[in-house]
C-alpha atoms as a PDB file:
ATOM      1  CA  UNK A   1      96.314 112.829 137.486  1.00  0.00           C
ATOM      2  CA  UNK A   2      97.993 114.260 140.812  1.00  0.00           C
ATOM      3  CA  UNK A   3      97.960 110.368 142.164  1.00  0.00           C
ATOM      4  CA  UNK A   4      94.440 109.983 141.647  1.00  0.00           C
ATOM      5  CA  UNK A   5      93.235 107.880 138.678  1.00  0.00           C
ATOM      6  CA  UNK A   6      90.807 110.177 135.904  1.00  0.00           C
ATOM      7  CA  UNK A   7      89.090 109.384 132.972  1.00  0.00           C
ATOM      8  CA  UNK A   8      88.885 111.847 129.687  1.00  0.00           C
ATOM      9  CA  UNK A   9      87.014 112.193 126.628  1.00  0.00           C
ATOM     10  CA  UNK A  10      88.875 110.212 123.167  1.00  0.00           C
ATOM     11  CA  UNK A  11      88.203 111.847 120.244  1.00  0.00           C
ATOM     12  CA  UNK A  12      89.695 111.642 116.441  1.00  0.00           C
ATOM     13  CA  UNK A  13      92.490 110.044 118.225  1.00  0.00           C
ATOM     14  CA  UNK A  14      93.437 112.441 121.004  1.00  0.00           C
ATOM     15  CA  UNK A  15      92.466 112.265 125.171  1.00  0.00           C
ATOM     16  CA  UNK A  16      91.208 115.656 126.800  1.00  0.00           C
ATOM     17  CA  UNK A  17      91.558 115.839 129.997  1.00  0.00           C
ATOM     18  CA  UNK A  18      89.574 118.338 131.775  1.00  0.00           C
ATOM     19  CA  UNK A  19      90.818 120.773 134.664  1.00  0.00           C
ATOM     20  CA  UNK A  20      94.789 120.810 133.984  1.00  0.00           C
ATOM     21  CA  UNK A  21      96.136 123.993 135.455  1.00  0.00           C
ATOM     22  CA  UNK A  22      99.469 124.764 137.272  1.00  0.00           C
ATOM     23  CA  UNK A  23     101.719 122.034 138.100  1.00  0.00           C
ATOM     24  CA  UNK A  24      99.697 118.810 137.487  1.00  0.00           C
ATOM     25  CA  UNK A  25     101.725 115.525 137.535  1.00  0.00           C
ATOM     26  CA  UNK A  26     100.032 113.060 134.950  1.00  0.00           C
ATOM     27  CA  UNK A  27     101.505 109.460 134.535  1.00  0.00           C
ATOM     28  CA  UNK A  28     100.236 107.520 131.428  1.00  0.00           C
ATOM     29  CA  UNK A  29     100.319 103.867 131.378  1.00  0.00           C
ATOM     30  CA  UNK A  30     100.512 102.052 127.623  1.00  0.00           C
ATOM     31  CA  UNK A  31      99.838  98.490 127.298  1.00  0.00           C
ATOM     32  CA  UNK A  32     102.902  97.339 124.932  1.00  0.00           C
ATOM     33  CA  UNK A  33     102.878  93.398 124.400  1.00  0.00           C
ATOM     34  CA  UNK A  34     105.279  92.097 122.456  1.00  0.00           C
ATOM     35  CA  UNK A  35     104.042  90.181 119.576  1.00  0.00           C
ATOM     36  CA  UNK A  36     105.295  89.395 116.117  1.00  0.00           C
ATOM     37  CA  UNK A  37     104.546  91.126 112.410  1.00  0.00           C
ATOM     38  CA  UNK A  38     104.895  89.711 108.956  1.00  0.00           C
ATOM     39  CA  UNK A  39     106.821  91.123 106.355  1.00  0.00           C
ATOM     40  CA  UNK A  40     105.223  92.899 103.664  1.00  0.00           C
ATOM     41  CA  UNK A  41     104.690  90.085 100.412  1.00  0.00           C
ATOM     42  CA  UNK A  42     105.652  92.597  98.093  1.00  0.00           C
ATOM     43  CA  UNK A  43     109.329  93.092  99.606  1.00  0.00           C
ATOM     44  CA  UNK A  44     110.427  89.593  98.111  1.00  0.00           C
ATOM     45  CA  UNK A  45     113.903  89.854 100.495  1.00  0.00           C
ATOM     46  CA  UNK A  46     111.772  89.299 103.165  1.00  0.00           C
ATOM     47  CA  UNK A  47     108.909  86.844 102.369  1.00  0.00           C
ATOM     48  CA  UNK A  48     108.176  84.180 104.941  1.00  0.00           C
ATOM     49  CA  UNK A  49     109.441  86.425 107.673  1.00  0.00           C
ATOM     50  CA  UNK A  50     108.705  88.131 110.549  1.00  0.00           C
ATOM     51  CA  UNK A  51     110.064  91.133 113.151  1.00  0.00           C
ATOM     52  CA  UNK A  52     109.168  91.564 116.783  1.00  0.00           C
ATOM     53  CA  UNK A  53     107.201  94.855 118.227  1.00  0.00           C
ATOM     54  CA  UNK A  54     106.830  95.668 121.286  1.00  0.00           C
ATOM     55  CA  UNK A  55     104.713  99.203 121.484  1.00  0.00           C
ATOM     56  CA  UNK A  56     106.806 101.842 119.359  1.00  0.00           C
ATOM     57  CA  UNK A  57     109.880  99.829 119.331  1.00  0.00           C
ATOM     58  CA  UNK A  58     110.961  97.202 117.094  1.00  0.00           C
ATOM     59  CA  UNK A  59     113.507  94.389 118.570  1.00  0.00           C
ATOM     60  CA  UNK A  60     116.781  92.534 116.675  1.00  0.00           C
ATOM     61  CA  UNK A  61     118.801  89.485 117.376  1.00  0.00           C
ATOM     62  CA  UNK A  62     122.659  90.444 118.445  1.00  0.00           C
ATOM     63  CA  UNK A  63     125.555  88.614 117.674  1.00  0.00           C
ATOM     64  CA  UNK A  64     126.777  88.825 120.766  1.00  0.00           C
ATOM     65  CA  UNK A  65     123.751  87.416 122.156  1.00  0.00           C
ATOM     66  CA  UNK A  66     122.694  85.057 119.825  1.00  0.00           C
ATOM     67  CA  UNK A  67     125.678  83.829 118.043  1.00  0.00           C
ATOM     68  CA  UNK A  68     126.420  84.871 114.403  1.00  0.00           C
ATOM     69  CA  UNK A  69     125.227  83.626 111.133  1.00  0.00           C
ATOM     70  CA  UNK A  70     121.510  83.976 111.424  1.00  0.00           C
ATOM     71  CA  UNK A  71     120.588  82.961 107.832  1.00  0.00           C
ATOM     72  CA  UNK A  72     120.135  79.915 109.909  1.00  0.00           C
ATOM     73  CA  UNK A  73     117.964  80.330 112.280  1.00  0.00           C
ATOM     74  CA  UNK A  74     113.967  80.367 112.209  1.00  0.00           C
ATOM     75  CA  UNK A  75     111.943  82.049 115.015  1.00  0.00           C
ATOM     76  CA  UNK A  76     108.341  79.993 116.442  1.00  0.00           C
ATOM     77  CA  UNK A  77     105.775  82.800 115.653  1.00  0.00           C
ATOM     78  CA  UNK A  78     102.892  80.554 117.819  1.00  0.00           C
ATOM     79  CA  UNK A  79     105.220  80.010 120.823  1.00  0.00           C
ATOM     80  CA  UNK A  80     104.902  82.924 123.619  1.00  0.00           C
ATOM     81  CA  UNK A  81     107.045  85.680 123.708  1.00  0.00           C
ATOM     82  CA  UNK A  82     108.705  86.794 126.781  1.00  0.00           C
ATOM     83  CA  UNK A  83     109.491  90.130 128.890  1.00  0.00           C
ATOM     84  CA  UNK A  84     112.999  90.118 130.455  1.00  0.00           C
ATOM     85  CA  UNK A  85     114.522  93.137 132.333  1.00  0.00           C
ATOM     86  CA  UNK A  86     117.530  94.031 131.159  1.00  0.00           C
ATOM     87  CA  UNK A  87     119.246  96.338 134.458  1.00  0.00           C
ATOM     88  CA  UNK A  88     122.541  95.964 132.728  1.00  0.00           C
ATOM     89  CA  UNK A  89     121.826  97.012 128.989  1.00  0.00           C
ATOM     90  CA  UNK A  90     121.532 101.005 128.617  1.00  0.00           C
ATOM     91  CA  UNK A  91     120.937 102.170 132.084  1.00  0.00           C
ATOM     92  CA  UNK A  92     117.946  98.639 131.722  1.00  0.00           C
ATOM     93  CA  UNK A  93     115.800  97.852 129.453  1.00  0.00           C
ATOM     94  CA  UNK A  94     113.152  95.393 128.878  1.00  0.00           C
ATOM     95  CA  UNK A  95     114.211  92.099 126.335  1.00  0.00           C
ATOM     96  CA  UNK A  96     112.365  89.756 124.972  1.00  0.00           C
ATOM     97  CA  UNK A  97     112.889  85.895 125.046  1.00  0.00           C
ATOM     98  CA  UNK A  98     112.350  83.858 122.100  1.00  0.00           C
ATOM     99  CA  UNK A  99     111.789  80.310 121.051  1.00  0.00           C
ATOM    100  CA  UNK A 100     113.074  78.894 117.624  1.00  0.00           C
ATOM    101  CA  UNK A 101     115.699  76.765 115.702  1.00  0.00           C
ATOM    102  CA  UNK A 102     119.004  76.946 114.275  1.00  0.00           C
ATOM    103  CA  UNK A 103     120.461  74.710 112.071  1.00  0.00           C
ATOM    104  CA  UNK A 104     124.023  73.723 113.592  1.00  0.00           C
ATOM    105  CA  UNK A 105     127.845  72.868 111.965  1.00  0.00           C
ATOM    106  CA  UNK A 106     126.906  69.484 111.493  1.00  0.00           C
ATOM    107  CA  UNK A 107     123.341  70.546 109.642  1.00  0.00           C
ATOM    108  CA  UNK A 108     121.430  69.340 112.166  1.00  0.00           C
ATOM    109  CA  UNK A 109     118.364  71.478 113.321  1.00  0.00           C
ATOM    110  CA  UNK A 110     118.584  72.342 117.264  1.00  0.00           C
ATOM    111  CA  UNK A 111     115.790  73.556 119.038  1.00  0.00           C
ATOM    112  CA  UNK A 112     116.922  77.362 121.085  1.00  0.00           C
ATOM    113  CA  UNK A 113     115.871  80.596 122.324  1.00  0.00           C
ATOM    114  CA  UNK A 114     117.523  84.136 121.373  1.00  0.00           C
ATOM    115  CA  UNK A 115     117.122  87.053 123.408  1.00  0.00           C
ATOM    116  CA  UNK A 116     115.856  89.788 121.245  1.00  0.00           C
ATOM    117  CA  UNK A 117     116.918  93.449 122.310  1.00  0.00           C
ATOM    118  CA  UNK A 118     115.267  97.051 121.256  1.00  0.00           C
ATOM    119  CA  UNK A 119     117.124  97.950 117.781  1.00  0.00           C
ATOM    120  CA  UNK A 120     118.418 101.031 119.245  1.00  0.00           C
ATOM    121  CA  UNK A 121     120.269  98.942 121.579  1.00  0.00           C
ATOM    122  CA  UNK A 122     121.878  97.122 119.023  1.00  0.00           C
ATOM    123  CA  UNK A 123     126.174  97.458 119.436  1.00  0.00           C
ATOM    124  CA  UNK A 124     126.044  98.978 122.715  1.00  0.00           C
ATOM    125  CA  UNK A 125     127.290  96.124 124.099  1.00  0.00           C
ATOM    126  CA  UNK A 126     129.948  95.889 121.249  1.00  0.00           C
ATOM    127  CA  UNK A 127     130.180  95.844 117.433  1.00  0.00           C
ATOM    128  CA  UNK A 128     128.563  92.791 115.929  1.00  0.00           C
ATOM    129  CA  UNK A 129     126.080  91.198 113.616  1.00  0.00           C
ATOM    130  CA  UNK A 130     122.019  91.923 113.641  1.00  0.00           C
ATOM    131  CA  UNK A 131     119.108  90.787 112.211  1.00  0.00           C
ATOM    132  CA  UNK A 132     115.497  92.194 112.469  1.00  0.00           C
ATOM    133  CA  UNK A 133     113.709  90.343 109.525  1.00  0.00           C
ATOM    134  CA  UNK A 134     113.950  86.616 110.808  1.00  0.00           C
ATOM    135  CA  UNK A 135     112.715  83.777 108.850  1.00  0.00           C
ATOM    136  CA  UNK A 136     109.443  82.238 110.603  1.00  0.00           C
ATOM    137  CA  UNK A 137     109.589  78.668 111.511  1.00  0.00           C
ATOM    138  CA  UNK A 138     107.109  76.322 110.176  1.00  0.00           C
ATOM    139  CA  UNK A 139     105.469  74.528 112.399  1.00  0.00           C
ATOM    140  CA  UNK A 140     102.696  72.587 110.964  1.00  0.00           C
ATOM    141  CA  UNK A 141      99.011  72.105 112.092  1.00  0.00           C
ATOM    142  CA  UNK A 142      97.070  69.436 112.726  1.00  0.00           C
ATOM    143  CA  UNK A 143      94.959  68.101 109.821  1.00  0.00           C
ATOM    144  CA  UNK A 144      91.003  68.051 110.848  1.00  0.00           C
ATOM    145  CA  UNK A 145      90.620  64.474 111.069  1.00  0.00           C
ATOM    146  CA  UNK A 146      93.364  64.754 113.875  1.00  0.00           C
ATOM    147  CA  UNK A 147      91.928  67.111 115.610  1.00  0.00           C
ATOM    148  CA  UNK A 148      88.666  65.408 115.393  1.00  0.00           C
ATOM    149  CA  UNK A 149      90.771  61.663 117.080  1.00  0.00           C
ATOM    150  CA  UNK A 150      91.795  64.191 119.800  1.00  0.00           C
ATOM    151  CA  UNK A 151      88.528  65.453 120.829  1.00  0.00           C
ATOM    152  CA  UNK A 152      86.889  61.934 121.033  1.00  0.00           C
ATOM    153  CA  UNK A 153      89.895  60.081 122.821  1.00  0.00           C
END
């Protein structure tokens, strides 16, 4: 508050802040990592996939980013997601980098990344396809009796 870092009181979901009178300059910093949510089971359309979130904001693969035709390609929900600025897109923006698959022409499976942009970005680079439900790749893990050889090797 005024360039000097307060503390407040949280309760039933809001921060009070005590002594805010005439022109008082308050900056707010929110922790917004980007991580990945499953689809609901109940919305069949969408079983076995996820979206990315990054605070308020939910993020979509572009065409003109990541190529068209994404009912063939599967995002790696364990892999780490990251933060890209963006100066160029809306005035800049933060976008988020992605590791998955996508099966090519010759139905072979190629190992990628897609740059995911806010959804309320989406065609302002120009008109195109979009996708915000992705299918999640499986990537399988190791039986216990593996894991069990690793430890003692």
């Amino acid at each position: 508050m005024n360039g000097a870092r307060t503390s407040g009181k949280i309760e039933k979901g809001f921060l009070y802040l005590n002594a805010l009178s005439g022109d008082t300059e308050l900056e707010i910093d929110f922790a917004m990592s980007p991580h990945f949510v499953k689809a609901d089971p109940r919305m069949r359309a969408d079983i076995g996939k996820i979206a990315i979130v990054r605070g308020p904001e939910v993020y979509c693969l572009e065409g003109c980013d990541d190529g068209s035709f994404f009912a063939d390609v599967f995002v790696d929900s364990s892999a780490c997601i990251e933060e890209v600025w963006c100066g160029d897109l809306l005035g800049g923006t933060i976008t988020l980098k992605l590791e998955g698959e996508r099966i090519n022409e010759s139905e072979q499976i190629q190992s990628t990344s897609f740059m995911a942009i806010p959804y309320g970005s989406w065609c302002s680079q120009k008109p195109g396809e979009m996708i915000v439900w992705i299918k999640e790749m499986y990537v399988p893990k190791p039986r216990m009796s593996e894991r069990i050889e690793q430890l003692y090797k």
